[in-house]
C-alpha atoms as a PDB file:
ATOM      1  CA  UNK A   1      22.795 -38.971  43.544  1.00  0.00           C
ATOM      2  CA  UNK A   2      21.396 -40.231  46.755  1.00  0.00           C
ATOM      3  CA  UNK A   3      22.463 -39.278  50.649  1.00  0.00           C
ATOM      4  CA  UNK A   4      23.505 -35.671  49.844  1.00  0.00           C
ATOM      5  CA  UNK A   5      25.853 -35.412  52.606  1.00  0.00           C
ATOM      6  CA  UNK A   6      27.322 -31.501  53.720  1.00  0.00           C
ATOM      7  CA  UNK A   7      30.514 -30.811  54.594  1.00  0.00           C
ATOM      8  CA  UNK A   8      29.500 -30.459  58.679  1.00  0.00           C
ATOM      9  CA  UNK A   9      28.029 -33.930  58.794  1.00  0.00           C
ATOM     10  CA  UNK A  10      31.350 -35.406  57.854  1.00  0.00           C
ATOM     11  CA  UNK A  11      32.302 -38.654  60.166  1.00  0.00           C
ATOM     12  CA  UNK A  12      35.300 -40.546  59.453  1.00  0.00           C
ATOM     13  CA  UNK A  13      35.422 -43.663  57.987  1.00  0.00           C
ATOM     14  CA  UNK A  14      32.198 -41.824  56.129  1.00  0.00           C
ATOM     15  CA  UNK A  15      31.595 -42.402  52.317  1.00  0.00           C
ATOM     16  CA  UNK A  16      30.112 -39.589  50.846  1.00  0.00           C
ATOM     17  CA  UNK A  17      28.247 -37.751  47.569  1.00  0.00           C
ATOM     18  CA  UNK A  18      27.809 -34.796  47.753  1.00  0.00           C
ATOM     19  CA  UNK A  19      27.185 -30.775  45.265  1.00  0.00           C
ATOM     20  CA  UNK A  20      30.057 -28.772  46.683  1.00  0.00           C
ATOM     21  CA  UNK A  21      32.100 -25.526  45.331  1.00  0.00           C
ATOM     22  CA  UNK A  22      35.490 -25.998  44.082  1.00  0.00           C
ATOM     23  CA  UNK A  23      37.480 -23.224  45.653  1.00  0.00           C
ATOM     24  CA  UNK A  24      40.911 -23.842  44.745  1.00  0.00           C
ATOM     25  CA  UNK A  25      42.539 -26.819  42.692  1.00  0.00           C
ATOM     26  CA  UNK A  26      46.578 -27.400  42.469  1.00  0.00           C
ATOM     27  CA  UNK A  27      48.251 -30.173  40.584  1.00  0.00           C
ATOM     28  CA  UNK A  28      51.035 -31.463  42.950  1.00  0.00           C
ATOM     29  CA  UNK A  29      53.401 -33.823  43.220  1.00  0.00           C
ATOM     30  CA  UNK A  30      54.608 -36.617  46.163  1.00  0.00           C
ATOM     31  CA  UNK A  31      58.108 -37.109  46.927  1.00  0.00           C
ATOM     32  CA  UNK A  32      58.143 -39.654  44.743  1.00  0.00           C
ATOM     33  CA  UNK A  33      57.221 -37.340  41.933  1.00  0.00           C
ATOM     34  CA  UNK A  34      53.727 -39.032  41.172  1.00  0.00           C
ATOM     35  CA  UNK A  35      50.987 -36.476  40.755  1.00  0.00           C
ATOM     36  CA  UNK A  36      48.040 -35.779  42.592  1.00  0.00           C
ATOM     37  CA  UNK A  37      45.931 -32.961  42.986  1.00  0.00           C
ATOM     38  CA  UNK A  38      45.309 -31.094  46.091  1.00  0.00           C
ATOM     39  CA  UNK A  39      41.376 -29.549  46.230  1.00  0.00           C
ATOM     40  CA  UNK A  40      39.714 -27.501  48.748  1.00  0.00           C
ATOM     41  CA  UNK A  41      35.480 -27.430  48.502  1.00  0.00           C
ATOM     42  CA  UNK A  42      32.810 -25.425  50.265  1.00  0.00           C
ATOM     43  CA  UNK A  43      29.278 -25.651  50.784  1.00  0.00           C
ATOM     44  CA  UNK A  44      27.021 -23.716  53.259  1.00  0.00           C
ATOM     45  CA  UNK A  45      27.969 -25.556  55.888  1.00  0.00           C
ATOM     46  CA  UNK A  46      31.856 -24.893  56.068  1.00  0.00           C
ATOM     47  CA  UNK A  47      34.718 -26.347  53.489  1.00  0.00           C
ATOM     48  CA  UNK A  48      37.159 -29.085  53.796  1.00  0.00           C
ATOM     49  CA  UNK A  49      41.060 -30.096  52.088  1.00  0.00           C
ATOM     50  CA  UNK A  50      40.487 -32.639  49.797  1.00  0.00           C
ATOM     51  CA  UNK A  51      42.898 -35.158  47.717  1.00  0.00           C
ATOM     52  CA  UNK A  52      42.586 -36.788  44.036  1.00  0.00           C
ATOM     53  CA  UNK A  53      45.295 -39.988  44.244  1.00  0.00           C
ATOM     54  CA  UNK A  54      43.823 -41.639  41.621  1.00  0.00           C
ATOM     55  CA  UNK A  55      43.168 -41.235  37.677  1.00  0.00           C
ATOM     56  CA  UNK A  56      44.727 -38.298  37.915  1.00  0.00           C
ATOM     57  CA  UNK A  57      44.867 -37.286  34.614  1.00  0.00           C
ATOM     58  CA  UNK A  58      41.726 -38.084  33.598  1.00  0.00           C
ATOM     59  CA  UNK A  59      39.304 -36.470  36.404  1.00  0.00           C
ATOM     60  CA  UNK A  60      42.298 -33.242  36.035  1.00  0.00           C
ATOM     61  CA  UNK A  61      39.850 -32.439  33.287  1.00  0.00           C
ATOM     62  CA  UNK A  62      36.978 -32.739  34.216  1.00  0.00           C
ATOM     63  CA  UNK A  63      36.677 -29.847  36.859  1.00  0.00           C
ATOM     64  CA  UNK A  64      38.533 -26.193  37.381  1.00  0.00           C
ATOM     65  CA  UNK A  65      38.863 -24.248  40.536  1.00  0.00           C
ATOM     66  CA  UNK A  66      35.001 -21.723  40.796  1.00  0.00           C
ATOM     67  CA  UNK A  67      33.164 -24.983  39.494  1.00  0.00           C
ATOM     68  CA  UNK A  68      30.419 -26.569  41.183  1.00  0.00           C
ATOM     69  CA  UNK A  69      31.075 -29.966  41.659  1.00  0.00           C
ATOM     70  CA  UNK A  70      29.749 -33.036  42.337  1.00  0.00           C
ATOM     71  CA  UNK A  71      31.722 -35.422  43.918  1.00  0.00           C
ATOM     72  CA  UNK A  72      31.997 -39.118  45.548  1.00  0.00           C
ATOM     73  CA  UNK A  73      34.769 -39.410  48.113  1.00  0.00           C
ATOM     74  CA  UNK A  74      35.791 -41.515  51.801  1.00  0.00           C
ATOM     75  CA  UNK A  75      36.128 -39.067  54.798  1.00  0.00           C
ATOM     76  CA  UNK A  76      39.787 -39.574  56.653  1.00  0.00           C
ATOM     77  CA  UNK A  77      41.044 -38.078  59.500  1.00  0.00           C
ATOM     78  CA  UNK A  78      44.628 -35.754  58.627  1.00  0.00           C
ATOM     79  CA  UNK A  79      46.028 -33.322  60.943  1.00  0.00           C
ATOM     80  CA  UNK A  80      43.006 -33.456  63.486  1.00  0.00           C
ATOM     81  CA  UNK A  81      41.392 -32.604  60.654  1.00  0.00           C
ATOM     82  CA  UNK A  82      38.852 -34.159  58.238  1.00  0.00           C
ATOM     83  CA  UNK A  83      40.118 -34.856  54.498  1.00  0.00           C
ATOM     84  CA  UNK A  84      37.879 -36.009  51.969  1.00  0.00           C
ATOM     85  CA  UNK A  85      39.756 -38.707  49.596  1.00  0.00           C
ATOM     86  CA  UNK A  86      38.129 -38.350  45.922  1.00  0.00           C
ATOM     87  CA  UNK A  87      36.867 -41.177  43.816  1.00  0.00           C
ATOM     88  CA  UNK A  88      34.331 -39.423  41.570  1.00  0.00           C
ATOM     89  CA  UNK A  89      34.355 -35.871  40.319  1.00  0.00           C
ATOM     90  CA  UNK A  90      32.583 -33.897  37.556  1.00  0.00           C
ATOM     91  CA  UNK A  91      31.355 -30.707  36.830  1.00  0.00           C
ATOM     92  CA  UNK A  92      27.912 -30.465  38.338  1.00  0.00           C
ATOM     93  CA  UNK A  93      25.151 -28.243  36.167  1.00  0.00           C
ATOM     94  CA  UNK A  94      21.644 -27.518  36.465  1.00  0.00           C
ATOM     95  CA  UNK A  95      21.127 -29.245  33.233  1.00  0.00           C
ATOM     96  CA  UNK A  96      23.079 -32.788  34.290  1.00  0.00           C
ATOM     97  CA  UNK A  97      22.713 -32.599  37.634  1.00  0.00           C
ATOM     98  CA  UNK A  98      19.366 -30.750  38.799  1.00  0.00           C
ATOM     99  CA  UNK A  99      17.157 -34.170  39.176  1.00  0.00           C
ATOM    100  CA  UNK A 100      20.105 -35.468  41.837  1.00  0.00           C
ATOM    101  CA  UNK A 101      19.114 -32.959  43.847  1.00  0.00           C
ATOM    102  CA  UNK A 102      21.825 -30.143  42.427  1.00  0.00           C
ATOM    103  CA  UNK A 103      21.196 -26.990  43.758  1.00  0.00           C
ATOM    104  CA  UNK A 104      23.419 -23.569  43.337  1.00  0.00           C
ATOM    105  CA  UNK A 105      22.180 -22.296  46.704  1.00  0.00           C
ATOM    106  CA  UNK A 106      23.245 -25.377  48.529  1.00  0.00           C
ATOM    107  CA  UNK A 107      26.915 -24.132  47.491  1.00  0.00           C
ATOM    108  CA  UNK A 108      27.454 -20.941  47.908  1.00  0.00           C
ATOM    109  CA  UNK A 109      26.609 -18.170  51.378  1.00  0.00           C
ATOM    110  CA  UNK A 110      23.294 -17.324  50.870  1.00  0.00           C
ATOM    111  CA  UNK A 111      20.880 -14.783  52.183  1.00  0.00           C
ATOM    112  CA  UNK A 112      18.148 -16.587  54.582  1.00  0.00           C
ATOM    113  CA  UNK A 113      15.243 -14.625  53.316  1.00  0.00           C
ATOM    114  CA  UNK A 114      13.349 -16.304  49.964  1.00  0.00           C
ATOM    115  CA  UNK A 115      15.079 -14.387  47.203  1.00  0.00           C
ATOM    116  CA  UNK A 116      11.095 -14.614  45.197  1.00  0.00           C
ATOM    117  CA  UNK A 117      10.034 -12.655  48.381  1.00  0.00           C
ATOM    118  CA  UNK A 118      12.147 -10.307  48.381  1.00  0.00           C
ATOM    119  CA  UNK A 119      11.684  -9.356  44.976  1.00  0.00           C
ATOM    120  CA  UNK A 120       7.827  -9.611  44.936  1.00  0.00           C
ATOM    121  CA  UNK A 121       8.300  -6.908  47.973  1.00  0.00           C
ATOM    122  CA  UNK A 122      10.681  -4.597  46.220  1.00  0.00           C
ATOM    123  CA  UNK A 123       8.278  -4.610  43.010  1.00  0.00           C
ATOM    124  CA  UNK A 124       5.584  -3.983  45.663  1.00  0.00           C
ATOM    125  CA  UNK A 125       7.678  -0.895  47.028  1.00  0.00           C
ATOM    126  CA  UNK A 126       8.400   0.263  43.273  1.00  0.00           C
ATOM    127  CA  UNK A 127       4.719   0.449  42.731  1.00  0.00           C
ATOM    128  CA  UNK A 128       4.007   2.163  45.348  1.00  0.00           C
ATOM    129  CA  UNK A 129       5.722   4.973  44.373  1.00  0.00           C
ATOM    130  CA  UNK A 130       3.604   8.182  43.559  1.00  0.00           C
ATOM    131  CA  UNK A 131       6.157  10.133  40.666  1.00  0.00           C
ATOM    132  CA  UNK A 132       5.968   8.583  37.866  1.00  0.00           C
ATOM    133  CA  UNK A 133       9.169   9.255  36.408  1.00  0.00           C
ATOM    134  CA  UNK A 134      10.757   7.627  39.382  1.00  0.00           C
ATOM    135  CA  UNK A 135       8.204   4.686  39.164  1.00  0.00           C
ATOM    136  CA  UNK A 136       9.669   3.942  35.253  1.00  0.00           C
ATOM    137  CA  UNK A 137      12.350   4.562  36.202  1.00  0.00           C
ATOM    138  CA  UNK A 138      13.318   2.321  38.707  1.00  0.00           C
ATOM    139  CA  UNK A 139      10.892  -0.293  37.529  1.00  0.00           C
ATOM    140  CA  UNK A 140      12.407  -0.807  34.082  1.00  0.00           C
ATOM    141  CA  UNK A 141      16.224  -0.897  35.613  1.00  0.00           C
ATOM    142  CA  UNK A 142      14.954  -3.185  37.931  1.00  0.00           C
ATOM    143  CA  UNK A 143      13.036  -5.633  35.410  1.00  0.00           C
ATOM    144  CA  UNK A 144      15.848  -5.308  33.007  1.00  0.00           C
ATOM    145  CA  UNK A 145      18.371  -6.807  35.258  1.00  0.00           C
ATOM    146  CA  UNK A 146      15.577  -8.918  37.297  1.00  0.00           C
ATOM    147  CA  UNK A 147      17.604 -12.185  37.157  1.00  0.00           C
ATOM    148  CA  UNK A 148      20.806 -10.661  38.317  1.00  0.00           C
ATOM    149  CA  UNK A 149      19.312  -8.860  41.228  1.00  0.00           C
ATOM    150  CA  UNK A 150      17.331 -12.168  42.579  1.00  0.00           C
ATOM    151  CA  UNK A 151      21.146 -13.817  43.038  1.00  0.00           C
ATOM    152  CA  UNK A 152      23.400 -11.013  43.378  1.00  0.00           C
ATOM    153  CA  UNK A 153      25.583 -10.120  46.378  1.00  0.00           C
ATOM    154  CA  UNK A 154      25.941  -6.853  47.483  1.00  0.00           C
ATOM    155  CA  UNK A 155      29.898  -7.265  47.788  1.00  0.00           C
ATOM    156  CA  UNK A 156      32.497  -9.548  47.082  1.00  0.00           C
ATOM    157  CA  UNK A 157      33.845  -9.616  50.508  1.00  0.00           C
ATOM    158  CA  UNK A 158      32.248  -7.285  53.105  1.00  0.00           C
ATOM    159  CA  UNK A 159      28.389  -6.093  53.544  1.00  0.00           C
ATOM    160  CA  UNK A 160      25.454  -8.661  52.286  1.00  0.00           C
ATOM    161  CA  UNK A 161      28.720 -10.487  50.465  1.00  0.00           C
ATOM    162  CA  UNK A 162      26.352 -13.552  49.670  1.00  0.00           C
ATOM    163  CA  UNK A 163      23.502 -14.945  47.274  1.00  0.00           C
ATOM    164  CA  UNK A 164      20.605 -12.715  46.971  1.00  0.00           C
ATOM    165  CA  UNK A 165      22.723  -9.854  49.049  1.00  0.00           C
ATOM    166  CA  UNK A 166      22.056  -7.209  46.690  1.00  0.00           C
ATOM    167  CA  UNK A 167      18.304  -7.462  47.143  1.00  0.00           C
ATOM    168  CA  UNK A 168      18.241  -7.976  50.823  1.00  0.00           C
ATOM    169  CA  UNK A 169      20.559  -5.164  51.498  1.00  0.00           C
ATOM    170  CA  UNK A 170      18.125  -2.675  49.129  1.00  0.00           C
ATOM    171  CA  UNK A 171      15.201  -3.968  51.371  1.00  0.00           C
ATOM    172  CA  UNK A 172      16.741  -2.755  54.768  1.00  0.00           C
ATOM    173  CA  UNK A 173      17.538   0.311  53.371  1.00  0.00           C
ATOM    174  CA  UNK A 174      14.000   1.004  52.011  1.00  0.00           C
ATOM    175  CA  UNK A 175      12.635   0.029  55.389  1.00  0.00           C
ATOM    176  CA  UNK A 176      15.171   2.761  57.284  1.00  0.00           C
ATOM    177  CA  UNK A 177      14.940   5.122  54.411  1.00  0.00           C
ATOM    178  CA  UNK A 178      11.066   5.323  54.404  1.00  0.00           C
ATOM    179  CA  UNK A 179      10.781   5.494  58.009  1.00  0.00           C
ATOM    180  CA  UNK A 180      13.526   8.320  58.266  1.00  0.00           C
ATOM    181  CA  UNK A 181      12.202  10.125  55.618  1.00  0.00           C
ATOM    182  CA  UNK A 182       8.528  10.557  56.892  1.00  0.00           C
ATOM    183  CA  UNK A 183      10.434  12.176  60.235  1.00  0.00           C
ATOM    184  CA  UNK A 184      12.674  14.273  58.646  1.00  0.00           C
ATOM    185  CA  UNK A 185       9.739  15.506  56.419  1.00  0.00           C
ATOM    186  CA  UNK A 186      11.642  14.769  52.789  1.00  0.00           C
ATOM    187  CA  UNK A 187      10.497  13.539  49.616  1.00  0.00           C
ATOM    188  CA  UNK A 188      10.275   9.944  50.330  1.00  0.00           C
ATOM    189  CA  UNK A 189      10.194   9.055  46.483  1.00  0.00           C
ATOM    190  CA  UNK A 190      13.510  10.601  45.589  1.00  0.00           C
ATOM    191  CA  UNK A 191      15.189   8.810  48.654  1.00  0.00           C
ATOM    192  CA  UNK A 192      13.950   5.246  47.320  1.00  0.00           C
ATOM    193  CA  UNK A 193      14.851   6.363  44.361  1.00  0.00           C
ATOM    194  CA  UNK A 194      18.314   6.725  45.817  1.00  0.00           C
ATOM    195  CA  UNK A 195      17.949   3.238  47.598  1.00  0.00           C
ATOM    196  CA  UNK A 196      16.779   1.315  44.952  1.00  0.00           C
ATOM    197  CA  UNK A 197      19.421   2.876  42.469  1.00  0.00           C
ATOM    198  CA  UNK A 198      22.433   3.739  44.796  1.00  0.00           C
ATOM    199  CA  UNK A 199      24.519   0.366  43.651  1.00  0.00           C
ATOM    200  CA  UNK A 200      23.197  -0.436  40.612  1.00  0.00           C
ATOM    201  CA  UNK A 201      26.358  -0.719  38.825  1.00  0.00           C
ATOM    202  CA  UNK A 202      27.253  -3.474  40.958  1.00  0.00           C
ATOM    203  CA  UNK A 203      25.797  -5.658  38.284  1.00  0.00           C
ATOM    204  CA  UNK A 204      27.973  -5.107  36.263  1.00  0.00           C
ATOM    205  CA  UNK A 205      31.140  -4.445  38.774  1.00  0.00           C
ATOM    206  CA  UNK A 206      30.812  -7.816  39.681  1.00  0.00           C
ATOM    207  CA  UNK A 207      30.841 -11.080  37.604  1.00  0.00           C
ATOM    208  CA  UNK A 208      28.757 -13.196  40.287  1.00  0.00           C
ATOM    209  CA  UNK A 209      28.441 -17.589  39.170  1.00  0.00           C
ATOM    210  CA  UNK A 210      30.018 -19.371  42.375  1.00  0.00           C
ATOM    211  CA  UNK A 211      32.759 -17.406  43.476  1.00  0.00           C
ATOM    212  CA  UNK A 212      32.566 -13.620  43.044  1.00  0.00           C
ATOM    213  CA  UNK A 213      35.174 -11.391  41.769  1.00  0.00           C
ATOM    214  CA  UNK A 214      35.450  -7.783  39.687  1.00  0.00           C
ATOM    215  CA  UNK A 215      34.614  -7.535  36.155  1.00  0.00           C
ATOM    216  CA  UNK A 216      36.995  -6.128  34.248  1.00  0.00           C
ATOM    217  CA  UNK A 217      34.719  -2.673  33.858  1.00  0.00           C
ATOM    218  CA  UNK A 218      34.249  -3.068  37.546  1.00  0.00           C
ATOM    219  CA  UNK A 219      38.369  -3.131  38.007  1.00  0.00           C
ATOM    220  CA  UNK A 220      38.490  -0.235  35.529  1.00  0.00           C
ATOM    221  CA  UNK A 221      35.744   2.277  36.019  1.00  0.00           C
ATOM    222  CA  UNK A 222      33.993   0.978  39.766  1.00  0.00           C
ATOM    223  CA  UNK A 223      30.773   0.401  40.105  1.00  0.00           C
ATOM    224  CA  UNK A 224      29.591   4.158  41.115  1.00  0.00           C
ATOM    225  CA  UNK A 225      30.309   5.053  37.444  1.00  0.00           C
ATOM    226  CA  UNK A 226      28.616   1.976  35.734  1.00  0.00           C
ATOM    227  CA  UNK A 227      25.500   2.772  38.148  1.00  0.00           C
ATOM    228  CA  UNK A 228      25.208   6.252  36.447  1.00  0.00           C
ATOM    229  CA  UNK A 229      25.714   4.682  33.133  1.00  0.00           C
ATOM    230  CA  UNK A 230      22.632   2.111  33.344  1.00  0.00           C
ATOM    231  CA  UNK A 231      20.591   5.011  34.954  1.00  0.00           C
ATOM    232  CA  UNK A 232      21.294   7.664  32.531  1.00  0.00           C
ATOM    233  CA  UNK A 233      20.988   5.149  29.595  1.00  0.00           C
ATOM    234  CA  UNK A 234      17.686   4.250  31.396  1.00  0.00           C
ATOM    235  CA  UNK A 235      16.335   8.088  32.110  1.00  0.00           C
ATOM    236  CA  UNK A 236      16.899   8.524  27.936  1.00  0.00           C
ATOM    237  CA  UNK A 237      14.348   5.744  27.304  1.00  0.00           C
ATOM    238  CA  UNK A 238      11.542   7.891  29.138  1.00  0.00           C
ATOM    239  CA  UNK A 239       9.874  10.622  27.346  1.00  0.00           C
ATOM    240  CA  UNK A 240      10.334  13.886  29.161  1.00  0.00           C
ATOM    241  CA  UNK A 241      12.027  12.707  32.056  1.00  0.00           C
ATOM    242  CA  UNK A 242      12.107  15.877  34.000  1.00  0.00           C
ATOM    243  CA  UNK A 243      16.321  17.159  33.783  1.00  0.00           C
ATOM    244  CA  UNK A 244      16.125  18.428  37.220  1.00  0.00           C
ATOM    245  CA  UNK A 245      14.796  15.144  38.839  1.00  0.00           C
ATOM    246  CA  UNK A 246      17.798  13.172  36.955  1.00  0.00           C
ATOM    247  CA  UNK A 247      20.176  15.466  38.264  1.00  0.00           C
ATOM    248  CA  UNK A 248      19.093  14.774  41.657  1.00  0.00           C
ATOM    249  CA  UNK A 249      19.078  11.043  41.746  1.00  0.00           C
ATOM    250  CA  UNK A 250      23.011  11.622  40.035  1.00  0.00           C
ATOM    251  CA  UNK A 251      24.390  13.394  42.524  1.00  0.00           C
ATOM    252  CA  UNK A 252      22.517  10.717  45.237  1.00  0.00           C
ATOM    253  CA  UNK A 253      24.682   8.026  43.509  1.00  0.00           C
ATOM    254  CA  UNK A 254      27.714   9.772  43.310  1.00  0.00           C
ATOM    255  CA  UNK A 255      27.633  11.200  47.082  1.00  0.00           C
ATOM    256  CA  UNK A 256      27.389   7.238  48.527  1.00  0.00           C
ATOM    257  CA  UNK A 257      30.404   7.006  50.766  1.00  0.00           C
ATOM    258  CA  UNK A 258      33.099   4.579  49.707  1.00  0.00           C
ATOM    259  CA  UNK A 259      34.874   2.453  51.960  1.00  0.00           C
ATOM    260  CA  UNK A 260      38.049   2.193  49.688  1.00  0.00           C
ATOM    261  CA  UNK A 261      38.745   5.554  49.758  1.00  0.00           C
ATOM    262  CA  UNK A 262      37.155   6.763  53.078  1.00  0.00           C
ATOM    263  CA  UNK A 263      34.896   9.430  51.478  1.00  0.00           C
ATOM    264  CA  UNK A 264      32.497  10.365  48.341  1.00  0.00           C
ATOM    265  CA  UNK A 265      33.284  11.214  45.208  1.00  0.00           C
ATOM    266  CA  UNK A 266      30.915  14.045  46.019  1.00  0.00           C
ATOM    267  CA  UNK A 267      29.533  15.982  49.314  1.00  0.00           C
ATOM    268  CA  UNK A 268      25.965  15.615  49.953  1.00  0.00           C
ATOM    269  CA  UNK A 269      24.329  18.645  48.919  1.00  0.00           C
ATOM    270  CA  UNK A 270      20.833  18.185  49.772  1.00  0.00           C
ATOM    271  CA  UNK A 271      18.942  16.075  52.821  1.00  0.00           C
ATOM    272  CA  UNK A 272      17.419  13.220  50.599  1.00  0.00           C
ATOM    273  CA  UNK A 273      21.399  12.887  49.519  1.00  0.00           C
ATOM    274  CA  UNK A 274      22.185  12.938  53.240  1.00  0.00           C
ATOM    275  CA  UNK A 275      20.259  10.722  54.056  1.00  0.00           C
ATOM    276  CA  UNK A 276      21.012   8.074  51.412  1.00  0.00           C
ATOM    277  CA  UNK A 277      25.048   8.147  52.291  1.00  0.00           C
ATOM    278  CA  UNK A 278      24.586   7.912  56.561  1.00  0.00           C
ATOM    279  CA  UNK A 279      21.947   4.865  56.024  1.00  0.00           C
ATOM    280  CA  UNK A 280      23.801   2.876  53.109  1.00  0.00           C
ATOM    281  CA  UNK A 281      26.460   3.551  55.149  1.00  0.00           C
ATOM    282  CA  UNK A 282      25.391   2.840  58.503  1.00  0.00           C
ATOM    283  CA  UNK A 283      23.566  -0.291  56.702  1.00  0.00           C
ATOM    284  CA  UNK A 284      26.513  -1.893  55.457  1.00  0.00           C
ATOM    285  CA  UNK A 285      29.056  -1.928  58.744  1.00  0.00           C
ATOM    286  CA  UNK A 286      25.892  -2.811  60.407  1.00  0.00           C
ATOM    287  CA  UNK A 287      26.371  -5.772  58.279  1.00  0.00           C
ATOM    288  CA  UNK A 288      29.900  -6.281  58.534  1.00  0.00           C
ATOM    289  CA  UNK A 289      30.195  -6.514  61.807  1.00  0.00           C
ATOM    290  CA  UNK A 290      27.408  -9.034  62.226  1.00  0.00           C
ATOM    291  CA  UNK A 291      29.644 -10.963  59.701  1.00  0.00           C
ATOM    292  CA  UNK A 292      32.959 -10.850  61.665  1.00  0.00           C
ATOM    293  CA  UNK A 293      31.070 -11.929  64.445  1.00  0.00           C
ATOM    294  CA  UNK A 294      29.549 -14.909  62.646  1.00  0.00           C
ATOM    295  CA  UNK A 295      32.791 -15.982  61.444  1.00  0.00           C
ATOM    296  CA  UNK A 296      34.593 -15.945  64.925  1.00  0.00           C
ATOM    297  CA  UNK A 297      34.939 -19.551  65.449  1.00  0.00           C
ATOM    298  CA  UNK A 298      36.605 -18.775  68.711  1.00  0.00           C
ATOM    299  CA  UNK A 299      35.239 -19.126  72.105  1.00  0.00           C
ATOM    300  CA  UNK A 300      36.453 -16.201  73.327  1.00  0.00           C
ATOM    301  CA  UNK A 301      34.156 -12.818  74.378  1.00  0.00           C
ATOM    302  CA  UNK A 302      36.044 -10.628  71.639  1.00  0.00           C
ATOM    303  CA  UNK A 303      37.329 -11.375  68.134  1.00  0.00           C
ATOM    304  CA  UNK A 304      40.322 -10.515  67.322  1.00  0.00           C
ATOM    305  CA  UNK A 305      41.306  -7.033  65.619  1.00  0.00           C
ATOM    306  CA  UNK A 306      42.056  -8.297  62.430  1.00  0.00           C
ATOM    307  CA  UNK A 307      39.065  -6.936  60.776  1.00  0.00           C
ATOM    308  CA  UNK A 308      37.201  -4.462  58.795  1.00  0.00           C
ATOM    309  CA  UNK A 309      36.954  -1.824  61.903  1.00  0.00           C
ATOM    310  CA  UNK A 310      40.827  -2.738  63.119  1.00  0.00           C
ATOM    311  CA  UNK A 311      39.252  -3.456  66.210  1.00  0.00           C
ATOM    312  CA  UNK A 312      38.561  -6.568  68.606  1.00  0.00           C
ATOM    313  CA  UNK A 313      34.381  -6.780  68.696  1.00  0.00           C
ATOM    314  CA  UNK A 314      32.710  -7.954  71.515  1.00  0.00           C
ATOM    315  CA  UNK A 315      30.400 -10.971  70.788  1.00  0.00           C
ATOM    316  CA  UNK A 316      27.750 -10.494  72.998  1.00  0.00           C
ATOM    317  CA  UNK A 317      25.017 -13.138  73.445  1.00  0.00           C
END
């Protein structure tokens, strides 16, 4: 596939191939009671409405809504609106597709720092890390899971809710966290324990290809309870792990405030604990907010209060 062409450089009158994300897909029919099937796609540059008129049946199966796709279409103008008229559609894979120039990350919301990076500085931070019960710790959770953490969001819909989130959310909050802890004088190892370990279970929580949505353990038990699963299944694997120490990095997990419910399961009991739950906290509507105003598309100075914070925000230059 030559001319990749994104979803922002549409022109009408435009024929164009492109890797896009298949966000919804409804078989419909015209007045006239002939079928059709009515698409909308994404990429990282925005998403457009588009329309299968043709063979029908036969591209129907080829494709499902949370697919990548790769597609050959004619840009049209519908509504004021650009609507991309579908000739060619398959299922686009790494395995098929890679030498056209296929790329997951082209698809989906994706974090702007290197996602290799960001890992080879986490590992760095890991390592630097003087007790070395917390060290294994961390370390083996974190190499156990390595290729889920490299793509992960953080959330499905709200804080670091893209590709590679996950990581670069744990990042921030070991650059806060190590700075706060050297002025409040605490044990900086515990609180990266706490950072590095705080939403772990997200992993699991959320089933993360194209489109992200709950697992069914996430919908069931959350993700604060399959965090403390992985890390107590983890602690077991290390010979002597101090009982104490594992107590303390439980409660850390369970004190994390959650937005759902508009508290912790827990009170923070201790300042490392503290600490952890005001910067994960402060940290993630840090990065809300700098979502809602990213997603304004209107000119005005304030959004509109239709938000996370019920509030309009004031987009400031």
């Amino acid at each position: 596939m030559k001319n990749i062409i994104p979803i922002s450089k549409f022109k009408e009158g435009q024929t164009v191939q492109g890797f896009y994300l298949c966000i919804e897909k409804k078989l419909r029919h015209t007045r006239t009671g002939e079928l059709y099937i009515d698409i909308l796609l994404r990429d990282q540059t925005g998403q457009v409405q588009a329309k299968i008129w043709n063979k029908v049946k036969e591209l129907e199966k080829k494709f499902s809504a949370g697919d990548a796709v790769a597609v050959k279409g004619s840009v049209e103008i519908f509504i004021n609106d650009f609507q991309l008229v579908i000739q060619h559609i398959n299922k686009a894979t790494l395995q098929r597709y890679a030498r056209y120039g296929f790329d997951p990350a082209l698809i989906v919301p994706a974090s702007r720092f290197d996602a290799k990076k960001m890992w080879n500085e986490a590992i760095a931070v890991i390592r630097s890390i003087k007790n070395p019960f917390i060290k294994k710790l961390i370390y083996s959770v974190y190499m156990a899971n390595k290729q889920k953490i490299m793509k992960h969001p953080s959330t499905i819909l709200h804080q670091y809710s893209y590709r590679s989130g996950f990581l670069e959310q744990t990042l921030s909050l070991t650059r806060t966290g190590k700075f706060l802890a050297r002025h409040y004088r605490l044990d900086i190892d515990l609180v990266l324990a706490g950072i590095f370990l705080f939403d772990i279970g997200k992993l699991e929580a959320i089933e993360s290809s194209y489109k992200s949505n709950l697992s069914k353990a996430g919908n069931l038990l959350g993700h604060v309870a399959l965090g403390r699963n992985i890390i107590m299944s983890s602690a077991k694997k290390i010979k002597k792990f101090p009982s104490e120490l594992l107590l303390q990095i439980e409660h850390i997990i369970l004190a994390q405030y959650n937005f759902n419910e508009g508290q912790s399961q827990v009170n923070p009991m201790f300042k490392e604990a503290l600490l952890i739950s005001m910067i994960t906290s402060l940290d993630s509507q840090m990065s809300i907010m700098k979502k809602i105003i990213e997603d304004d598309q209107d000119s005005q100075d304030f959004t509109s209060n239709y938000n996370f914070f019920k509030t309009t925000i004031y987009k400031k230059s």
